[in-house]
C-alpha atoms as a PDB file:
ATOM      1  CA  UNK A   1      37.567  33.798 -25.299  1.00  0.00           C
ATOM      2  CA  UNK A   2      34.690  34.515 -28.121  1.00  0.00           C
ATOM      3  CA  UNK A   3      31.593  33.979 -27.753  1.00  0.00           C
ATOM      4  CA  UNK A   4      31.415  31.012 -30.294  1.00  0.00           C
ATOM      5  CA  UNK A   5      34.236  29.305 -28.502  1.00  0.00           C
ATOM      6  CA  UNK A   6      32.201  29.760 -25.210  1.00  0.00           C
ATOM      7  CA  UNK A   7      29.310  28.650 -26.714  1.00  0.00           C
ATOM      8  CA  UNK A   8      30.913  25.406 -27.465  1.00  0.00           C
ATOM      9  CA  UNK A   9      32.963  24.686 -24.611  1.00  0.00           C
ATOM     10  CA  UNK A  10      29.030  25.202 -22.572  1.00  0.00           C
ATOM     11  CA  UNK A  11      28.060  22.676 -24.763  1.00  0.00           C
ATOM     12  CA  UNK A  12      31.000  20.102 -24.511  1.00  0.00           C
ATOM     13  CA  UNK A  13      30.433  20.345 -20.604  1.00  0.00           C
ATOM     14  CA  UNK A  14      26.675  19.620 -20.677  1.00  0.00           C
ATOM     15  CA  UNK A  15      27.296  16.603 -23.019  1.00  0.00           C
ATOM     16  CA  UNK A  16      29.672  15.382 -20.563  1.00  0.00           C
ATOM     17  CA  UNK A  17      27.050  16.198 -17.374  1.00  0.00           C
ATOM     18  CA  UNK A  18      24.324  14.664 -19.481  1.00  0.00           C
ATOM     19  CA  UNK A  19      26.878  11.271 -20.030  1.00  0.00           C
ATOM     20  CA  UNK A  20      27.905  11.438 -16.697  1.00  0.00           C
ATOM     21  CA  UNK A  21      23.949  11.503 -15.823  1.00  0.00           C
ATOM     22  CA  UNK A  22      23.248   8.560 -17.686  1.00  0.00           C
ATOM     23  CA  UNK A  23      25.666   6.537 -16.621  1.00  0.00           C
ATOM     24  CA  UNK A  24      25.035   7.378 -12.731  1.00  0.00           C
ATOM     25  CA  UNK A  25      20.974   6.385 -13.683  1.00  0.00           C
ATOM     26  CA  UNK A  26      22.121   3.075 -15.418  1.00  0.00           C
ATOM     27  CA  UNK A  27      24.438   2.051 -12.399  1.00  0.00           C
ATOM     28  CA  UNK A  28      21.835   2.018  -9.924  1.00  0.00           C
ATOM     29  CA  UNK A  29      19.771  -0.144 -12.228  1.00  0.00           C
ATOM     30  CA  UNK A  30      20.725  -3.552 -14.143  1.00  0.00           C
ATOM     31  CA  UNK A  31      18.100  -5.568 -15.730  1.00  0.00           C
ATOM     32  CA  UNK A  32      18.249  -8.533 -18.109  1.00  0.00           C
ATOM     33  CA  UNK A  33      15.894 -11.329 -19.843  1.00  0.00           C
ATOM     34  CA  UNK A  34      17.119 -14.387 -18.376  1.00  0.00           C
ATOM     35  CA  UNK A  35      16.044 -18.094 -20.132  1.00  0.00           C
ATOM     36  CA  UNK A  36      14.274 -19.926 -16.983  1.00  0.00           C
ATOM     37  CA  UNK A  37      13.656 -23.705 -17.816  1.00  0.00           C
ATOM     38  CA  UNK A  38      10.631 -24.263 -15.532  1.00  0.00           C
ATOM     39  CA  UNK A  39       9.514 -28.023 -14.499  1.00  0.00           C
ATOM     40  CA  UNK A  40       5.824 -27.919 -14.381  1.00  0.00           C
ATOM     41  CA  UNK A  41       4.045 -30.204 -12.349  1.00  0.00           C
ATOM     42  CA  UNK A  42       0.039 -30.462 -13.699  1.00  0.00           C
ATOM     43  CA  UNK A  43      -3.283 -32.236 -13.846  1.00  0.00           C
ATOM     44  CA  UNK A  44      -1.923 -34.148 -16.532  1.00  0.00           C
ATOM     45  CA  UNK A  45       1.449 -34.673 -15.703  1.00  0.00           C
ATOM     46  CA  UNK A  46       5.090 -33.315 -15.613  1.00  0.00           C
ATOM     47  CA  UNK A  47       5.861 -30.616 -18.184  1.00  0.00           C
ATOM     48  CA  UNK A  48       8.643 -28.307 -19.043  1.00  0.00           C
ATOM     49  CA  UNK A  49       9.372 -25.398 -20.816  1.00  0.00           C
ATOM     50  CA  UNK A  50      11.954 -22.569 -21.576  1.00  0.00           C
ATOM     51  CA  UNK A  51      10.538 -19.258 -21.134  1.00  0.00           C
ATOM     52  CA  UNK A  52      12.352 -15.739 -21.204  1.00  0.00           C
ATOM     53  CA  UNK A  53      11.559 -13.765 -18.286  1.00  0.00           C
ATOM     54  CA  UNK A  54      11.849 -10.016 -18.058  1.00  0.00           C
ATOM     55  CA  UNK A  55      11.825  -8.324 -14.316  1.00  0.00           C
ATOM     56  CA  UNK A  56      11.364  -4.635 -14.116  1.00  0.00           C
ATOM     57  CA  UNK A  57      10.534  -2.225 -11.319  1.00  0.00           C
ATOM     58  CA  UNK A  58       9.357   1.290 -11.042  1.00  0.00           C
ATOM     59  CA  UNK A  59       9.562   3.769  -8.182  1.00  0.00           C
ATOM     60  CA  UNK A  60       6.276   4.752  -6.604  1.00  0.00           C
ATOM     61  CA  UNK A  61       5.871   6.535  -3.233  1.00  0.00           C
ATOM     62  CA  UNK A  62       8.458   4.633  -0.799  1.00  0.00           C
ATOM     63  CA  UNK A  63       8.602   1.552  -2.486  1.00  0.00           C
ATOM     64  CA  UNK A  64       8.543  -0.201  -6.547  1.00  0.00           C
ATOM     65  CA  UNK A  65       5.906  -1.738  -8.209  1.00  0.00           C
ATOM     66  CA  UNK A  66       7.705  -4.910 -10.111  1.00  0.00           C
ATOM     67  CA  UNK A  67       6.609  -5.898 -13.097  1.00  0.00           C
ATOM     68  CA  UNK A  68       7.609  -9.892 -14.357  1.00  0.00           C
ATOM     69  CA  UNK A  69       7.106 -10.805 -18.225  1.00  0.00           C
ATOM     70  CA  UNK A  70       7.423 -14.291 -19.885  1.00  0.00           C
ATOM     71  CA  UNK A  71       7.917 -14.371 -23.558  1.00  0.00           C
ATOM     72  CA  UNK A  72       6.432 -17.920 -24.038  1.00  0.00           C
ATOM     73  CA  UNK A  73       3.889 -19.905 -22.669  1.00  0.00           C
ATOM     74  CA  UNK A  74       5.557 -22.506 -19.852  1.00  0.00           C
ATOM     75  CA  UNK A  75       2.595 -24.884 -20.082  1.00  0.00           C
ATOM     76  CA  UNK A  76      -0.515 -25.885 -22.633  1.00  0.00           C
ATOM     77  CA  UNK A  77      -4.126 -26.880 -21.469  1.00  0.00           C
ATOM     78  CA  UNK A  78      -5.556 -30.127 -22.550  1.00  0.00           C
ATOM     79  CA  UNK A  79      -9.069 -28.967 -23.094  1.00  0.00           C
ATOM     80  CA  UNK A  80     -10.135 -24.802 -24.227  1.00  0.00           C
ATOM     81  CA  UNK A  81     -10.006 -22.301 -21.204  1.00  0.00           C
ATOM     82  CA  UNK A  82     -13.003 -20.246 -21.169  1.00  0.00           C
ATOM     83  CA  UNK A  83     -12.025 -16.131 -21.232  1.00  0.00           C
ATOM     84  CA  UNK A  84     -11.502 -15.416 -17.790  1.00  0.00           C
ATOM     85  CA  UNK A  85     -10.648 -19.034 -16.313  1.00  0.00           C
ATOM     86  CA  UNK A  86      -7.030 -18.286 -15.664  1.00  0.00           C
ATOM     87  CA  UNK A  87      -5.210 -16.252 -13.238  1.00  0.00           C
ATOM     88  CA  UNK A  88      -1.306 -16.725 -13.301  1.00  0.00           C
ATOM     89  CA  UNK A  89       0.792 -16.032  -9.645  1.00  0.00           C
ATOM     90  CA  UNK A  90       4.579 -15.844  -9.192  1.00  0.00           C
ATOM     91  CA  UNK A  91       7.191 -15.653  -6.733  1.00  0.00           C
ATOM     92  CA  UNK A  92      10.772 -13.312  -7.547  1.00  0.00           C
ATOM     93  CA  UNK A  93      13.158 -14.298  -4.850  1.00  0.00           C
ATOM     94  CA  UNK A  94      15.118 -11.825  -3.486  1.00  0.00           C
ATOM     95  CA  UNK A  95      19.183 -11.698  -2.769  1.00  0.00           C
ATOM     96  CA  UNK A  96      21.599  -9.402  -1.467  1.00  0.00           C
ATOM     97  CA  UNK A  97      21.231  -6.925   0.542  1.00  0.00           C
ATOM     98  CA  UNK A  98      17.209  -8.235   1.040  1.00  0.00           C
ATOM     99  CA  UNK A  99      15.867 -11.523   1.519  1.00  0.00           C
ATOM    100  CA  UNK A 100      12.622 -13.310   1.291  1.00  0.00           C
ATOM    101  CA  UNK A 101       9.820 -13.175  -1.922  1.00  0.00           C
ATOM    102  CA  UNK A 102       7.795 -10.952  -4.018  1.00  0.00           C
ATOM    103  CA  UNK A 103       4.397 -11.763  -4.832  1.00  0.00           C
ATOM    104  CA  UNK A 104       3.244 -10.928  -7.951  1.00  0.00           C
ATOM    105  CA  UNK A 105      -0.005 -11.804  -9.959  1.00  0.00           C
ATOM    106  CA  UNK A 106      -1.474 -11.864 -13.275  1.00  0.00           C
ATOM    107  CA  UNK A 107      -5.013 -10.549 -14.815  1.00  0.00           C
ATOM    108  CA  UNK A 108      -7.364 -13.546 -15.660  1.00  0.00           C
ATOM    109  CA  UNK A 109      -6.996 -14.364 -19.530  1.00  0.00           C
ATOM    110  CA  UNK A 110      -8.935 -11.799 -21.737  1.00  0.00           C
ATOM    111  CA  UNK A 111      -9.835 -14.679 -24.365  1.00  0.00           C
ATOM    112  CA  UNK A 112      -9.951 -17.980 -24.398  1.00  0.00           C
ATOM    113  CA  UNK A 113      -7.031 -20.363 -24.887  1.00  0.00           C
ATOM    114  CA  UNK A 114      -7.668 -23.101 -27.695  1.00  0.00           C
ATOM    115  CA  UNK A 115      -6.512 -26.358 -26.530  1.00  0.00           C
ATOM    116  CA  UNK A 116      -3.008 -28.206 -26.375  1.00  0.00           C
ATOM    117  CA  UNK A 117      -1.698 -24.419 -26.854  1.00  0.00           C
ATOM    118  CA  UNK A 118       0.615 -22.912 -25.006  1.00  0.00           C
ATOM    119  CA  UNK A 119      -0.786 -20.751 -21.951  1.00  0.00           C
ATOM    120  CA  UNK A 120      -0.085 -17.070 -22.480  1.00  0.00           C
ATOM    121  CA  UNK A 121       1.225 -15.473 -19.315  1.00  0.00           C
ATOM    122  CA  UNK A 122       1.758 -12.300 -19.999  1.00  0.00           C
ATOM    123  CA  UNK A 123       2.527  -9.459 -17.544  1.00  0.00           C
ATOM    124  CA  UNK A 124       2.073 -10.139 -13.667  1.00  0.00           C
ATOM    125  CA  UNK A 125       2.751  -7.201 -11.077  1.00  0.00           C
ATOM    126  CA  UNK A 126       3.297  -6.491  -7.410  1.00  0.00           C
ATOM    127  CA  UNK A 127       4.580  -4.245  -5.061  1.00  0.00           C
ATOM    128  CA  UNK A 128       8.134  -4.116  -2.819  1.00  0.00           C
ATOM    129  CA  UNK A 129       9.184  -2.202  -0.027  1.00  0.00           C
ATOM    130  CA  UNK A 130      13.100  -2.343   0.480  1.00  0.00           C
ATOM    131  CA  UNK A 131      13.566  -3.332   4.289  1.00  0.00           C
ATOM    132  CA  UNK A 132      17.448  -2.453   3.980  1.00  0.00           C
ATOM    133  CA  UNK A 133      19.530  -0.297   1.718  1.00  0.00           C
ATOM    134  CA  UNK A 134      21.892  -1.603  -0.724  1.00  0.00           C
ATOM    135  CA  UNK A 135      21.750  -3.874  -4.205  1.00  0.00           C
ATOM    136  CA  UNK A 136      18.739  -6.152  -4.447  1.00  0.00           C
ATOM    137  CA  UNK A 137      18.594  -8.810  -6.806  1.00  0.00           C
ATOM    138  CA  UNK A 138      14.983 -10.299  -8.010  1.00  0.00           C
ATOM    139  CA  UNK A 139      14.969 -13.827  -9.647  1.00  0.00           C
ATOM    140  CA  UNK A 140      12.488 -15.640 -10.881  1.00  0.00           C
ATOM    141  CA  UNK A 141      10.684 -18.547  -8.412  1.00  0.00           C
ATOM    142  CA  UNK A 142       7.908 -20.413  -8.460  1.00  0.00           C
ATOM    143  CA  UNK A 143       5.109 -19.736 -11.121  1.00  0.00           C
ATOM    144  CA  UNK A 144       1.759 -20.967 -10.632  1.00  0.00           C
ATOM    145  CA  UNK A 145      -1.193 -21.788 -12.886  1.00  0.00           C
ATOM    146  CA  UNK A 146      -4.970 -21.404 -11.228  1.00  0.00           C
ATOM    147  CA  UNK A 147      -7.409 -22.239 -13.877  1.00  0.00           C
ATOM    148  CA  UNK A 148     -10.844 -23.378 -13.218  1.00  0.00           C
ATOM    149  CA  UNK A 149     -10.997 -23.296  -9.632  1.00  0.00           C
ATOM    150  CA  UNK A 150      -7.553 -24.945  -9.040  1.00  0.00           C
ATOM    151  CA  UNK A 151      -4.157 -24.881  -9.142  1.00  0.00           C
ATOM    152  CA  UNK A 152      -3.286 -26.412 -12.915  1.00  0.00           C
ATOM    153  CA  UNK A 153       0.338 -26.210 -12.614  1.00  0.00           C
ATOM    154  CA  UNK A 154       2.788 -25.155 -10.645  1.00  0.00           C
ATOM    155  CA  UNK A 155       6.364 -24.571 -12.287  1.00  0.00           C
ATOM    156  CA  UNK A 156       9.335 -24.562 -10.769  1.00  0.00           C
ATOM    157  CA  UNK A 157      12.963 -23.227 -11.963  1.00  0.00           C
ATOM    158  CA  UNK A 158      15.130 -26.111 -12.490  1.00  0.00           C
ATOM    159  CA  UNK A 159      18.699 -24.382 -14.488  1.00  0.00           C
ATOM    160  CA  UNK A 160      19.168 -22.243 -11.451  1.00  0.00           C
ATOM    161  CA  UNK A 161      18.412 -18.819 -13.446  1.00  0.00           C
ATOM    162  CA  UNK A 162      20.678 -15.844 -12.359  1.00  0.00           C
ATOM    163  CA  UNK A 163      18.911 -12.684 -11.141  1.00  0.00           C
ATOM    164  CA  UNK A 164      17.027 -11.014 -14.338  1.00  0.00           C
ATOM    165  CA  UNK A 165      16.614  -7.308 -12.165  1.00  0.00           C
ATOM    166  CA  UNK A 166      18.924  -5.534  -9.617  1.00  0.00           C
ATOM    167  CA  UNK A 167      18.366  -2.726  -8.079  1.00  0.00           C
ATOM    168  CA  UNK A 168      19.716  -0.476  -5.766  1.00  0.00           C
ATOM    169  CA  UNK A 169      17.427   1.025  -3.283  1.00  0.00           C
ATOM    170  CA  UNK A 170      17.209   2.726  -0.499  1.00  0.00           C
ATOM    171  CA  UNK A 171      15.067   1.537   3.247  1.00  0.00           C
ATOM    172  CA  UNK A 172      12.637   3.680   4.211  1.00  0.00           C
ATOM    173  CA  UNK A 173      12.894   5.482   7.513  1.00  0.00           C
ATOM    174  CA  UNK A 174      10.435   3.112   9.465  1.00  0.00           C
ATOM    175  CA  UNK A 175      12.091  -0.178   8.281  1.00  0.00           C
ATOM    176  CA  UNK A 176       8.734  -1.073   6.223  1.00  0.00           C
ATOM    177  CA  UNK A 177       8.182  -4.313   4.535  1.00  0.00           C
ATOM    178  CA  UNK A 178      10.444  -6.425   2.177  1.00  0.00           C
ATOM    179  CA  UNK A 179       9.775  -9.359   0.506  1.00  0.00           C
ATOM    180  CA  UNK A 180       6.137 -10.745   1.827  1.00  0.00           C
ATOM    181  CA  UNK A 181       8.319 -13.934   3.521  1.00  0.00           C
ATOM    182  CA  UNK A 182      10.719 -11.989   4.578  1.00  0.00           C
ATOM    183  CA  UNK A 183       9.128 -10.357   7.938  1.00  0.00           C
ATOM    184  CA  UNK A 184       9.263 -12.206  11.094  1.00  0.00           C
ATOM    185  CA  UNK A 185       5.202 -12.094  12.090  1.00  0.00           C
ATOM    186  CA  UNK A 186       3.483  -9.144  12.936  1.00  0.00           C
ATOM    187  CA  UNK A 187       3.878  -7.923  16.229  1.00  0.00           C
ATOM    188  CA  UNK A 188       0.637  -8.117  18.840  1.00  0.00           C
ATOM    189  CA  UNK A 189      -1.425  -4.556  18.541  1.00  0.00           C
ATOM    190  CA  UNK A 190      -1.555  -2.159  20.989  1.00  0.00           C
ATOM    191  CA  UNK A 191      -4.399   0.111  20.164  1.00  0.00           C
ATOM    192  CA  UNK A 192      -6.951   1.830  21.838  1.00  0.00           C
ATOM    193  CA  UNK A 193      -9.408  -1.407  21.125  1.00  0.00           C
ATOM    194  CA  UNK A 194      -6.609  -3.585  22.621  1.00  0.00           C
ATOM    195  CA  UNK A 195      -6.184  -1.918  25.308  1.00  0.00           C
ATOM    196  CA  UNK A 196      -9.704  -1.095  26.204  1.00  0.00           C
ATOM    197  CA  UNK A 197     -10.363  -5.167  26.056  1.00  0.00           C
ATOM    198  CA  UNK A 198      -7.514  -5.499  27.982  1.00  0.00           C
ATOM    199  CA  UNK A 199      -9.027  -3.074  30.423  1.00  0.00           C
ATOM    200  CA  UNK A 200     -12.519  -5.008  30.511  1.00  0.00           C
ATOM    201  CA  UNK A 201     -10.800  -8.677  31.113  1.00  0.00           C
ATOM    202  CA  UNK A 202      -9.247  -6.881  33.974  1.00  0.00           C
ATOM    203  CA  UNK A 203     -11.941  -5.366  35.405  1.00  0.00           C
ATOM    204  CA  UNK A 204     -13.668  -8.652  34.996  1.00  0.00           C
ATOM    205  CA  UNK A 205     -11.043  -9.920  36.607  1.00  0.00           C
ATOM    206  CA  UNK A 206     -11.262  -7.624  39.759  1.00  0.00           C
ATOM    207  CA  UNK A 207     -15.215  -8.117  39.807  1.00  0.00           C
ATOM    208  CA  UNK A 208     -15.103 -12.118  40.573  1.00  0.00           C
ATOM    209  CA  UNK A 209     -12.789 -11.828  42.996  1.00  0.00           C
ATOM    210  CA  UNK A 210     -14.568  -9.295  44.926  1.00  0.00           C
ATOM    211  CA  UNK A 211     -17.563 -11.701  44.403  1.00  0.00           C
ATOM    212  CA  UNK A 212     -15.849 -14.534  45.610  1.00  0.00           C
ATOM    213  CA  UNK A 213     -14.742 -12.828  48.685  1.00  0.00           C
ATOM    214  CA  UNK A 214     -17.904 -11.638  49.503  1.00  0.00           C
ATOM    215  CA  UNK A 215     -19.290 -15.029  49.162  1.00  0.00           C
ATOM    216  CA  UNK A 216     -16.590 -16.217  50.903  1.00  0.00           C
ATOM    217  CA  UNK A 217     -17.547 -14.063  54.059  1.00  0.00           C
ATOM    218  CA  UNK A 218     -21.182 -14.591  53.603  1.00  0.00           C
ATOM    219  CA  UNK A 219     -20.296 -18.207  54.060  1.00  0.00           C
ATOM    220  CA  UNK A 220     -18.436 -17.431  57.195  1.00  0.00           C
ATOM    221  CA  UNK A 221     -21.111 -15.085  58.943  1.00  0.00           C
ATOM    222  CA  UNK A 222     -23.496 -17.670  58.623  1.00  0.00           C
ATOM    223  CA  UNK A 223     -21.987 -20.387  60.013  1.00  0.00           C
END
């Protein structure tokens, strides 16, 4: 074979590796914007909006940091919001091979919001741990509002939105931590503190009866 047609058959096989590559990356990765028609319940009353949602999520150390992103505004003000009034918080339910929520939060507004104008959400980020191996879906769940000291809206998915991210991940070796519902209460601690105190309320223990007896035969010697 010559050199040119060696040449090219290296280069028709890396193509292929390099497709091959790409589509191994894509399948352990799906991701869509998904229209989520939230109910809003506010200060002012019932409101509802369709927003697009984006869900995205990017390795770091043994877990992802998720990233949600709404295209529109899901609720207005009825008076102006001050710059730095409003902090946004969400929930992205998990499904299949993981259960329970992701918490993820928002940066308080960097200008103010004029009012009767739709609220800007923007970008709001957390952090998962997979708990088990396998596909995980994330889907959007409850968004909340906090402006001003209090909780302005919160906004609940009503069309029953299909999963906007899935993932495929792998647990890490100690189990870790899902979604932050998804544990089953932390376990009592057993350090050195712990067991120190433990130690003292024993000992304490130990002391009063050994005062108590002593009284006890006080009592009897001097009758």
């Amino acid at each position: 074979m010559s050199n040119r047609k060696r040449t090219a058959a290296a280069a028709i096989l890396s193509a292929a590796l390099a497709g091959s590559a790409v589509l191994t990356a894509a399948s352990a990765a799906y991701a869509e914007v998904v229209d989520v028609n939230y109910g809003c319940q506010t200060k002012i009353g019932p409101k509802s909006a369709v927003s697009p949602v984006d869900v995205k999520a990017v390795k770091s150390g043994d877990g992802y940091t998720v990233t949600m992103s709404f295209e529109k505004g899901v609720s207005d003000s009825p008076i102006e919001l001050p710059k730095g009034v409003m902090k946004p918080r969400a929930e992205l339910v998990l499904g299949g091979a993981d259960n329970g929520t992701v918490k993820v939060t928002g940066v308080p507004n960097a200008e103010k919001i004029p009012p009767n104008t739709p609220i800007k959400i923007g970008e709001l980020t957390g952090t998962y741990k997979p708990r088990k191996s396998g596909k995980v879906t994330f889907t959007a769940g409850v968004l909340t509002v906090h402006a001003l000291g209090m909780d302005a809206a919160t906004c609940t998915p009503k069309n029953n939105p299909k999963p906007s991210l899935e993932l495929d991940v792998t647990a890490s070796g100690g189990g870790g931590g899902g979604g932050d519902d998804s544990g089953g209460g932390e376990l009592p601690k057993t350090g050195p503190l712990d067991s120190a105190m433990a130690l003292g309320t024993l000992g304490g223990t130990v002391l009063l009866t050994g005062a108590a007896g002593v009284l006890w035969l006080t009592r009897r010697t001097a009758r």
